[in-house]
C-alpha atoms as a PDB file:
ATOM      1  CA  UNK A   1       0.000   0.000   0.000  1.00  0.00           C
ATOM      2  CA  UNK A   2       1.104   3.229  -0.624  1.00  0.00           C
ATOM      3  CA  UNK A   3       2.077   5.393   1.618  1.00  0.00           C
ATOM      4  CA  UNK A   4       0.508   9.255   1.704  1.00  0.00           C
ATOM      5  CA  UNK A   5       2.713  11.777   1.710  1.00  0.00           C
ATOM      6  CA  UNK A   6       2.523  15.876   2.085  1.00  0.00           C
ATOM      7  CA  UNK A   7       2.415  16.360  -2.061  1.00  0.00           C
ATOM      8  CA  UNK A   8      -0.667  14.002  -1.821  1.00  0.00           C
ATOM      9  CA  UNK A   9      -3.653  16.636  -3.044  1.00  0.00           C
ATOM     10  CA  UNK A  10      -6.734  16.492  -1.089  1.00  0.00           C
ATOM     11  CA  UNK A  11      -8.415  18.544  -3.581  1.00  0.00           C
ATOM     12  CA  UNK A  12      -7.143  16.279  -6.697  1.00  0.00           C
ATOM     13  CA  UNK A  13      -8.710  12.376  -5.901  1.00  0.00           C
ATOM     14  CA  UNK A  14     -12.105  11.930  -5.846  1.00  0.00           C
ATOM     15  CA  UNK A  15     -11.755   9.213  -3.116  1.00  0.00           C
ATOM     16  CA  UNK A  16      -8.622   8.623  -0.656  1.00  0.00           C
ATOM     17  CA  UNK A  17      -6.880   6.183  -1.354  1.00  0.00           C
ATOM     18  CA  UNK A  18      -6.228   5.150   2.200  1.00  0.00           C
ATOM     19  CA  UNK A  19      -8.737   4.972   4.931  1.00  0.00           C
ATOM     20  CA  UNK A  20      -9.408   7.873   7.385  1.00  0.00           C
ATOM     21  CA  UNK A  21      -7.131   6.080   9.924  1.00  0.00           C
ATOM     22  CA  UNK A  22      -4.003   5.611   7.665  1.00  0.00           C
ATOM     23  CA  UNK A  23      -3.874   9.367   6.632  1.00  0.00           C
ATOM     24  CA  UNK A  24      -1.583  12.069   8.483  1.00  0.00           C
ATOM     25  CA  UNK A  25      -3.948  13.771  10.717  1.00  0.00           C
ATOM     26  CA  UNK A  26      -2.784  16.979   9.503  1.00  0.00           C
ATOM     27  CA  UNK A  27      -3.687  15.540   5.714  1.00  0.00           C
ATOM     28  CA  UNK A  28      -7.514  15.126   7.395  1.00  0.00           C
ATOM     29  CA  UNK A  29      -7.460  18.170   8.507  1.00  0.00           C
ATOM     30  CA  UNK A  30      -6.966  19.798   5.219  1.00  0.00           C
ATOM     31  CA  UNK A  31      -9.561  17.811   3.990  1.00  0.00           C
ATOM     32  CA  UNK A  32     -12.464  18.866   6.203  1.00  0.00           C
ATOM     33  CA  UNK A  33     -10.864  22.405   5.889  1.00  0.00           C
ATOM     34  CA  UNK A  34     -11.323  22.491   1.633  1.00  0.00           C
ATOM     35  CA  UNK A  35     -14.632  21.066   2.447  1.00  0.00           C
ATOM     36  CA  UNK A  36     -15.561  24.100   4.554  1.00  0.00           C
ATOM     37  CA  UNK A  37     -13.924  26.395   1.833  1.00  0.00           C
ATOM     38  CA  UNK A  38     -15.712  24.630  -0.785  1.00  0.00           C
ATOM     39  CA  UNK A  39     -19.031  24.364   1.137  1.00  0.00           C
ATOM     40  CA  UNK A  40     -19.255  28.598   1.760  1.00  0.00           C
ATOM     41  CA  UNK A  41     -18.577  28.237   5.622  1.00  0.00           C
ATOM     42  CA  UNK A  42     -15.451  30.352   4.918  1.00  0.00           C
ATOM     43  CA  UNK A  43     -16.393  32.266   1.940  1.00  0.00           C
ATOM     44  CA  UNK A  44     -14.381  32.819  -1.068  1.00  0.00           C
ATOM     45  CA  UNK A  45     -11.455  36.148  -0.409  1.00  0.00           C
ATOM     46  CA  UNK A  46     -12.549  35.913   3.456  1.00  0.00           C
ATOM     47  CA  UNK A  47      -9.804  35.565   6.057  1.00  0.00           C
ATOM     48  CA  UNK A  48      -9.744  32.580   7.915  1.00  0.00           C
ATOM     49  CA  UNK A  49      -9.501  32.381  11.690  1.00  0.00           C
ATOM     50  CA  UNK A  50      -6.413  32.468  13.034  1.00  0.00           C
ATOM     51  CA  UNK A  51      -4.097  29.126  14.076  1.00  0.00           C
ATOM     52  CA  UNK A  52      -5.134  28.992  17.238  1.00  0.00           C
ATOM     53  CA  UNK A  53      -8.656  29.450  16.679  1.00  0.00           C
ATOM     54  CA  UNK A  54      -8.305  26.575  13.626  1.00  0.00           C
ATOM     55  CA  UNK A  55      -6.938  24.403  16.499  1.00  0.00           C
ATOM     56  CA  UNK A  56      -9.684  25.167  18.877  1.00  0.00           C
ATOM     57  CA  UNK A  57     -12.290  24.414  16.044  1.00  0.00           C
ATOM     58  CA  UNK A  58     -10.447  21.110  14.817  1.00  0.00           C
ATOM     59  CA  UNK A  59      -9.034  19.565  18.475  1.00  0.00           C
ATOM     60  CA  UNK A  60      -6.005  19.726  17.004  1.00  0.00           C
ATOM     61  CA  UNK A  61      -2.281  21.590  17.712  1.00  0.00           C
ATOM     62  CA  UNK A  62      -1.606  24.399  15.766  1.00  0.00           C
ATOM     63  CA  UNK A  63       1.784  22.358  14.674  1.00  0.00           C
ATOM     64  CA  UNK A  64      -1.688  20.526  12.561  1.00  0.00           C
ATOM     65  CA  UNK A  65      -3.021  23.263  11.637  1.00  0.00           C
ATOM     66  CA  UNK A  66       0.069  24.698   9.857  1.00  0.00           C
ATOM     67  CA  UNK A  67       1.076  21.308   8.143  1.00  0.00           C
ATOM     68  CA  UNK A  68      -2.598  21.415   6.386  1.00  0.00           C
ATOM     69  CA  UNK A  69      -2.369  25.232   5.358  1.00  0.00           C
ATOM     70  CA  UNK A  70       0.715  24.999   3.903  1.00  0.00           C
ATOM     71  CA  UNK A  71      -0.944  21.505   1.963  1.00  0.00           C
ATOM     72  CA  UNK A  72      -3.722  23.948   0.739  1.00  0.00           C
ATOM     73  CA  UNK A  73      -1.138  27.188   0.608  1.00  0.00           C
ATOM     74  CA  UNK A  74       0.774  24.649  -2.364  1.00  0.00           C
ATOM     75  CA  UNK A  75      -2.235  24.355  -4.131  1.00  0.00           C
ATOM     76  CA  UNK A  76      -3.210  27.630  -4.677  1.00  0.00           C
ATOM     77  CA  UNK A  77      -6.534  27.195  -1.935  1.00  0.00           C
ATOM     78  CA  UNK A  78      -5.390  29.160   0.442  1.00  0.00           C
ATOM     79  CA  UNK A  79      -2.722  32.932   0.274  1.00  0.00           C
ATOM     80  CA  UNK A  80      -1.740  34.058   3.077  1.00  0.00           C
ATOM     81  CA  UNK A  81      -0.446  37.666   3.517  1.00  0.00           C
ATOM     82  CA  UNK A  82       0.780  39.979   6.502  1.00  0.00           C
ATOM     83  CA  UNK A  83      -3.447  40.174   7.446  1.00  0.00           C
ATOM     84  CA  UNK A  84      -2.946  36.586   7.579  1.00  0.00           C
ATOM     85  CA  UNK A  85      -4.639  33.627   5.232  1.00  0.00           C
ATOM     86  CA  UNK A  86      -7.288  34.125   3.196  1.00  0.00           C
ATOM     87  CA  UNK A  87      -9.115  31.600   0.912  1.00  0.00           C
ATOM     88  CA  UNK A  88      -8.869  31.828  -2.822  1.00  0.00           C
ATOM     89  CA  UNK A  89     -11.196  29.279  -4.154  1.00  0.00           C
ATOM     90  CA  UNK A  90     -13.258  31.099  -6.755  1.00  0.00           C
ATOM     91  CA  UNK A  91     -16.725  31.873  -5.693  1.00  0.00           C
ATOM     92  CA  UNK A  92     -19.645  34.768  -5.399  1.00  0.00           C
ATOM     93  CA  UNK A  93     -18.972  37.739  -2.913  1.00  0.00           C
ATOM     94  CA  UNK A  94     -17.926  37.001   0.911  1.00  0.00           C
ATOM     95  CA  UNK A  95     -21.138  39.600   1.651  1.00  0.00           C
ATOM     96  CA  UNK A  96     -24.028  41.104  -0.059  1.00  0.00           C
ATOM     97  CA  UNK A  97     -24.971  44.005   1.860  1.00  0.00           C
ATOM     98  CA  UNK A  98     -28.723  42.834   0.930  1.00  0.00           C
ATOM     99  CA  UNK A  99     -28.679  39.447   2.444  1.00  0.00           C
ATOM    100  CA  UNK A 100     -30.131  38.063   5.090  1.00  0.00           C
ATOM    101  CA  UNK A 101     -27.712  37.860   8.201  1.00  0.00           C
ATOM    102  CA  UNK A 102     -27.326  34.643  10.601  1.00  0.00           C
ATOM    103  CA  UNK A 103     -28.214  35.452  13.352  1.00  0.00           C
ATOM    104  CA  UNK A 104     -30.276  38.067  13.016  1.00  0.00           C
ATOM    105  CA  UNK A 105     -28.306  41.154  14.760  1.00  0.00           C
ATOM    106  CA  UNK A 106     -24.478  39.542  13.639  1.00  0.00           C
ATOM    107  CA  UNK A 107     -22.601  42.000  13.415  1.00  0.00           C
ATOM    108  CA  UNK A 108     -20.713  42.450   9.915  1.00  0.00           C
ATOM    109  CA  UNK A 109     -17.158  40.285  10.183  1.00  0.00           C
ATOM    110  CA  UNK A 110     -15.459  43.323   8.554  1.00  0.00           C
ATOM    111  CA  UNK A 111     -16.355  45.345  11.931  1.00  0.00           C
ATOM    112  CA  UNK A 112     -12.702  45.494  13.533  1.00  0.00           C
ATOM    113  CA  UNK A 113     -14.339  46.343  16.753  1.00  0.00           C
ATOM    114  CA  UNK A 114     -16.478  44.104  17.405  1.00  0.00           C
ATOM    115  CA  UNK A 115     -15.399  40.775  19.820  1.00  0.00           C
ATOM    116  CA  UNK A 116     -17.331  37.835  18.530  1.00  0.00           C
ATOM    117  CA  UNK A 117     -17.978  34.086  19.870  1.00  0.00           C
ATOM    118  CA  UNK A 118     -19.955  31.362  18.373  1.00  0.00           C
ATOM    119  CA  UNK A 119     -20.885  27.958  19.288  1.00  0.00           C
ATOM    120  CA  UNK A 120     -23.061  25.129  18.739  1.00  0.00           C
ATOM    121  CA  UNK A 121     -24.141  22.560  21.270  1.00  0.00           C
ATOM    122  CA  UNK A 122     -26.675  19.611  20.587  1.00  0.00           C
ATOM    123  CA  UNK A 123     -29.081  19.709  23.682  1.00  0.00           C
ATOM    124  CA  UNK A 124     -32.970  20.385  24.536  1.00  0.00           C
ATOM    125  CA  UNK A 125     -34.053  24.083  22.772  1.00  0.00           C
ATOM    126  CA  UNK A 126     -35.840  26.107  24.953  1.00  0.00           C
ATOM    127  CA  UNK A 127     -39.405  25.366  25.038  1.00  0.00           C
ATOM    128  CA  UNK A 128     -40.773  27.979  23.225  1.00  0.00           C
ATOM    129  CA  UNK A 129     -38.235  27.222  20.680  1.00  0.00           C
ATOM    130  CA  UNK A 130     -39.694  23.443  20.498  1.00  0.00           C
ATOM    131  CA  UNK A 131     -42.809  24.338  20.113  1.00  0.00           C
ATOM    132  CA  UNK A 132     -42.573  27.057  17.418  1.00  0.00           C
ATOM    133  CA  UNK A 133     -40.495  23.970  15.396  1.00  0.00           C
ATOM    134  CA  UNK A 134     -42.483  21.398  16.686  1.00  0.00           C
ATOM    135  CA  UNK A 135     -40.625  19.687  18.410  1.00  0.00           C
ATOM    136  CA  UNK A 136     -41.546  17.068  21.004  1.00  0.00           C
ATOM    137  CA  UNK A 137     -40.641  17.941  24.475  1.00  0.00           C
ATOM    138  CA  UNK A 138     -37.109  17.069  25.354  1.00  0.00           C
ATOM    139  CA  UNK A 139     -35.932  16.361  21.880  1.00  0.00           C
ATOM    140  CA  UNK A 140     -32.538  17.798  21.125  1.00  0.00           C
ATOM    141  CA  UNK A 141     -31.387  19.676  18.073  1.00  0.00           C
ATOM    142  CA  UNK A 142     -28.539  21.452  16.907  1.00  0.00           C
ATOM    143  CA  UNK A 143     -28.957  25.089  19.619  1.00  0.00           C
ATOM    144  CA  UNK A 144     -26.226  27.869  18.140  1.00  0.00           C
ATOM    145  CA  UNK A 145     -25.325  30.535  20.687  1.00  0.00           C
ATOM    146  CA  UNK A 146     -23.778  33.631  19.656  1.00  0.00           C
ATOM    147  CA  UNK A 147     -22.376  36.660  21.856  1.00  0.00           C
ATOM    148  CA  UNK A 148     -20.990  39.947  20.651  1.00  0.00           C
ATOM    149  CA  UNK A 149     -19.742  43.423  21.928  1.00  0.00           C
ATOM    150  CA  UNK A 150     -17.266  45.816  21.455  1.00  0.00           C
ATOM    151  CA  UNK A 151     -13.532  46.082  22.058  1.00  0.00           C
ATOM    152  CA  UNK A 152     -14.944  48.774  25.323  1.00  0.00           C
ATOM    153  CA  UNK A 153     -17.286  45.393  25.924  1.00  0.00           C
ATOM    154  CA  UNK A 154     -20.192  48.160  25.271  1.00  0.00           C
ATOM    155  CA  UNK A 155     -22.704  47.015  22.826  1.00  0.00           C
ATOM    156  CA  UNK A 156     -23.689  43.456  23.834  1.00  0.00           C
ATOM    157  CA  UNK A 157     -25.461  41.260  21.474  1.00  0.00           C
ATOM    158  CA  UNK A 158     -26.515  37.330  22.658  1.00  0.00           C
ATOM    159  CA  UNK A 159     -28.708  34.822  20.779  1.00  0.00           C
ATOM    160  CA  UNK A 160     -29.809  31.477  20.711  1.00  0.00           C
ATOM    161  CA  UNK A 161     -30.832  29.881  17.565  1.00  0.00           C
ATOM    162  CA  UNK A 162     -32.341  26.410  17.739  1.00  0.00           C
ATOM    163  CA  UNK A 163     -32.657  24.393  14.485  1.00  0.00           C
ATOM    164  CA  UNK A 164     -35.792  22.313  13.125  1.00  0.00           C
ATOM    165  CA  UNK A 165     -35.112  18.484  11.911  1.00  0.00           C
ATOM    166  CA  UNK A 166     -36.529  19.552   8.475  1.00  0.00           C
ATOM    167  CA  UNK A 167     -33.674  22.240   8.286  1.00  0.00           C
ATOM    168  CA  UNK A 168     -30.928  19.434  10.037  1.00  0.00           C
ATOM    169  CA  UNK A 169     -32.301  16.524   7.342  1.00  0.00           C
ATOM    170  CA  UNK A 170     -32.609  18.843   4.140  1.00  0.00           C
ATOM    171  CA  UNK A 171     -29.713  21.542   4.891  1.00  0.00           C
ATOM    172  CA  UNK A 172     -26.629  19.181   4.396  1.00  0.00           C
ATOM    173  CA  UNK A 173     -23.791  21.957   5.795  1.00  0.00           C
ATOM    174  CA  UNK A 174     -25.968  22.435   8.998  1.00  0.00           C
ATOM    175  CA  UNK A 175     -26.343  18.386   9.512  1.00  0.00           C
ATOM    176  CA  UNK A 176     -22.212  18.120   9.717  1.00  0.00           C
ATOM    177  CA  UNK A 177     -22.102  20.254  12.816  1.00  0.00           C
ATOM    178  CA  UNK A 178     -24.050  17.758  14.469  1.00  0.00           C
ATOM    179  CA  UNK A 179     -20.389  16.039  15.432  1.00  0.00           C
ATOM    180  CA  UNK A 180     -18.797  19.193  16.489  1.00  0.00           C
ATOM    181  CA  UNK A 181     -21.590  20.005  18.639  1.00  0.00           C
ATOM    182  CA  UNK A 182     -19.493  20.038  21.737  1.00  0.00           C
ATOM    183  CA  UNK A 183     -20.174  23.819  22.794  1.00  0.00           C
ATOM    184  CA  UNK A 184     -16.010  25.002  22.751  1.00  0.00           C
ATOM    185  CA  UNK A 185     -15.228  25.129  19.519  1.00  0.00           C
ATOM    186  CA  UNK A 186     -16.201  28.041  17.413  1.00  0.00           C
ATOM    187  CA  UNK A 187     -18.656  27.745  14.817  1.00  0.00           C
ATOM    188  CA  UNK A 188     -19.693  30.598  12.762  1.00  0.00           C
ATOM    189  CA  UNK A 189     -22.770  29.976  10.793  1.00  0.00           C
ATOM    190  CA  UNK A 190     -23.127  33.558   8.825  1.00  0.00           C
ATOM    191  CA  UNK A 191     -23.505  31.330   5.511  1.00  0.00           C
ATOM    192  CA  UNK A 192     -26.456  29.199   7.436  1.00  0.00           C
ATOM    193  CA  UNK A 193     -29.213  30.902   5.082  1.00  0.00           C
ATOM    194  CA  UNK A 194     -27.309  30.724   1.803  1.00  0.00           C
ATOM    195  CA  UNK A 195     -26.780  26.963   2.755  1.00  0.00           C
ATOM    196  CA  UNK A 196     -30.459  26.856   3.204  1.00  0.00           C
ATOM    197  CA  UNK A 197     -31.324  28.661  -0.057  1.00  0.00           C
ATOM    198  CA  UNK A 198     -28.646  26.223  -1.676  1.00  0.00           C
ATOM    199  CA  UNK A 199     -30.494  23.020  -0.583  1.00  0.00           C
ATOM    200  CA  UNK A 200     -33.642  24.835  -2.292  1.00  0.00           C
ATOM    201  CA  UNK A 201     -35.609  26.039   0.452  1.00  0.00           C
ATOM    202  CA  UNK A 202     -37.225  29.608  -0.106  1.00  0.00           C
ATOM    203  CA  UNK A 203     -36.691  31.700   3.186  1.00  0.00           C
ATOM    204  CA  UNK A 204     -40.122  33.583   4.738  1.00  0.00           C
ATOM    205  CA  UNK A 205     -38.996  35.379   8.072  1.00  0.00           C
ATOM    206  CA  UNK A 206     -40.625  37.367  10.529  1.00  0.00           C
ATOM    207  CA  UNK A 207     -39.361  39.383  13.172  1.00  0.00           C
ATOM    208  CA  UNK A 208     -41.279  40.288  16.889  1.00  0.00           C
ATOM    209  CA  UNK A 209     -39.622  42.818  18.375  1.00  0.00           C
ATOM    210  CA  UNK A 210     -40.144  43.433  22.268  1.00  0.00           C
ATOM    211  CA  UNK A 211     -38.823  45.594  25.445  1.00  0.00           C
ATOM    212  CA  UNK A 212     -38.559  43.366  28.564  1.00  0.00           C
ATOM    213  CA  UNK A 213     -40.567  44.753  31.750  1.00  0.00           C
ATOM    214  CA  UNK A 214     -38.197  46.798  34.019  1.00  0.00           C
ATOM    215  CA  UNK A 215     -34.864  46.210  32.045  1.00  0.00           C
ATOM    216  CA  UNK A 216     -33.453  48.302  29.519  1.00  0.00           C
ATOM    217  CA  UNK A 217     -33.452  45.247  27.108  1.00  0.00           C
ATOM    218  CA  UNK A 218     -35.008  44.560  23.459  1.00  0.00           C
ATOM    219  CA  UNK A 219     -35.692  41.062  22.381  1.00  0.00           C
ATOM    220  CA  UNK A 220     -35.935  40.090  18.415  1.00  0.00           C
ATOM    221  CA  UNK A 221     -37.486  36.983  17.864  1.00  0.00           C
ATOM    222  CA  UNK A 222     -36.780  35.806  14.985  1.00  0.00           C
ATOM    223  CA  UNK A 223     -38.659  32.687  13.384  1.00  0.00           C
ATOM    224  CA  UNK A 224     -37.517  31.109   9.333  1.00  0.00           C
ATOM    225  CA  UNK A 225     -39.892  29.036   7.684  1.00  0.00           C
ATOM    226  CA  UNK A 226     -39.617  27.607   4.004  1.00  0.00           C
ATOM    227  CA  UNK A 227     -41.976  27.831   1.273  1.00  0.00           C
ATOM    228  CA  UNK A 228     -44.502  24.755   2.601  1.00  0.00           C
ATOM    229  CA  UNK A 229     -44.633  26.662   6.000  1.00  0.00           C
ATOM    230  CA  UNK A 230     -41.980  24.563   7.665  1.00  0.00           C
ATOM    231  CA  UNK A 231     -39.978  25.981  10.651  1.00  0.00           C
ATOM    232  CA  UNK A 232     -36.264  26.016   9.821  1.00  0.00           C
ATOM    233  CA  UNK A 233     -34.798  27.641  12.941  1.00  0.00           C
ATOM    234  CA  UNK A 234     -35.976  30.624  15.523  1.00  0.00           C
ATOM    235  CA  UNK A 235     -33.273  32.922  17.289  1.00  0.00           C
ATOM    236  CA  UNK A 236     -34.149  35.430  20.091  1.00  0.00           C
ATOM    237  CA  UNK A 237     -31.702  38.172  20.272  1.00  0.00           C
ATOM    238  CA  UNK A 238     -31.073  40.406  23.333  1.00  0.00           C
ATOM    239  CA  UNK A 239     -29.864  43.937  22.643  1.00  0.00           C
ATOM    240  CA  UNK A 240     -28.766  46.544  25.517  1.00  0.00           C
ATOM    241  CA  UNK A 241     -30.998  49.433  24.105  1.00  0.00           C
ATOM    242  CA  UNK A 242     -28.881  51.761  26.490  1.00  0.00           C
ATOM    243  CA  UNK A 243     -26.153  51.584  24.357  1.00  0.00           C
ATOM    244  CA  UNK A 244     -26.654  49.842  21.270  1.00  0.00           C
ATOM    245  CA  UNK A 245     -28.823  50.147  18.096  1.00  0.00           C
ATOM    246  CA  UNK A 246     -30.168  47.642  15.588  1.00  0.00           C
ATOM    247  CA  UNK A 247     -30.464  48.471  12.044  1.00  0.00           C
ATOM    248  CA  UNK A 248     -32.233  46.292   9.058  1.00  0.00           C
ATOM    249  CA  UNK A 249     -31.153  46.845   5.828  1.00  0.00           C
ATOM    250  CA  UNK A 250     -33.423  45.906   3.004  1.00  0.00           C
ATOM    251  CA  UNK A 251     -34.264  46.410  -0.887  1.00  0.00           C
ATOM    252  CA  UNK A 252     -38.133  47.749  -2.157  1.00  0.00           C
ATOM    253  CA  UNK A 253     -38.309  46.048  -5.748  1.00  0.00           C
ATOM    254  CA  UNK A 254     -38.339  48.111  -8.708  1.00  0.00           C
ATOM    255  CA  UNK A 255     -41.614  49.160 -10.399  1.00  0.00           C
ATOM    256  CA  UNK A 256     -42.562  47.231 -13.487  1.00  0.00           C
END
């Protein structure tokens, strides 16, 4: 049997030729990366997160994580610069400022001051959150949990987005985070709609926007169904109104 070796291209054999177990782990780990790359989770020109971050995200060392960028570096997948590496595959825009952001209230990833963490955990949703999917009671799903604020830590942005089992079964990029579902490793999902669109579900939102009694906080609650009426996923979003501001950008359709 042959033996793989770092000019082995994960990008160039439609199969490996060796089974999961016989390959370098750093030779894996360029695989699943190229497979996010390829898949929009790091969109085309974006930077991607930095070694340690990689290593976080992977459970790997960031000795790992540098043997499978420079794998993709030599094949053109991945440039890195003195901002760091950046993918290259070729692809549509990393952001239209039109779209539909995940979660509602992310902030932009070009915002230099803003302090961002995302995770994903498979566990019980809150119960409203099983209900509006329909869940039965106690049945996990795939819960996201994203927290944001500025460098000052002014600014503070949290949601929780629970998933339905039509958007886990039909939404093939959301069903692979099902294994990394551990709650410490990061996991931005700012392509989650495009991934949904992708699959071919048309996305009908609608926002409820609320002031909690006696605190100086505004809820969104935000709930995604497709074009039969199925729940894909509902996020509530807590904003300090004190010292942050939401805005929603969208597009009136020209008059025929």
């Amino acid at each position: 049997m042959a033996r793989t070796t770092p000019h082995d291209h994960p990008h160039s054999a439609g199969r490996p030729a060796h089974r999961p177990d016989d390959q370098p782990l750093y030779w894996r780990i360029a695989t699943e990366l190229l497979g996010e790359l390829r898949d929009g989770t790091i969109p085309p020109g974006e930077r991607l997160p930095g070694e340690r971050q990689l290593a976080e995200h992977f459970r790997v060392s960031r000795e790992t994580v540098r043997q499978a960028l420079d794998v993709l570096r030599r094949d053109g997948l991945v440039a890195t610069d003195r901002r760091g590496s950046h993918a290259t595959l070729p692809g549509p825009p990393v952001e239209h400022p039109t779209s539909l952001a995940f979660p509602v209230g992310a902030r932009r990833p070009a915002d230099p001051r803003a302090v961002d963490r995302a995770t994903v955990t498979w566990e019980t949703p809150p119960p409203a959150h099983a209900e509006a999917l329909g869940l039965a009671p106690h049945r996990p799903t795939l819960v996201h949990r994203y927290e944001s604020a500025g460098a000052d830590g002014r600014g503070r942005r949290t949601a929780v987005t629970s998933f339905s089992a039509v958007a886990l079964a039909e939404v093939e990029e959301l069903g692979r985070y099902r294994d990394r579902a551990d709650g410490t490793s990061s996991a931005q999902l700012r392509r989650a709609y495009d991934w949904m669109r992708r699959a071919g579900l048309t996305l009908h939102h609608r926002d409820a926007i609320t002031r909690l009694p006696d605190a100086p906080t505004v809820r969104v609650t935000r709930l995604v169904q497709d074009q039969y009426a199925r729940p894909l996923e509902i996020t509530d979003l807590l904003v300090d109104a004190r010292q942050d501001a939401l805005v929603y950008e969208f597009t009136l359709p020209a008059a025929v």
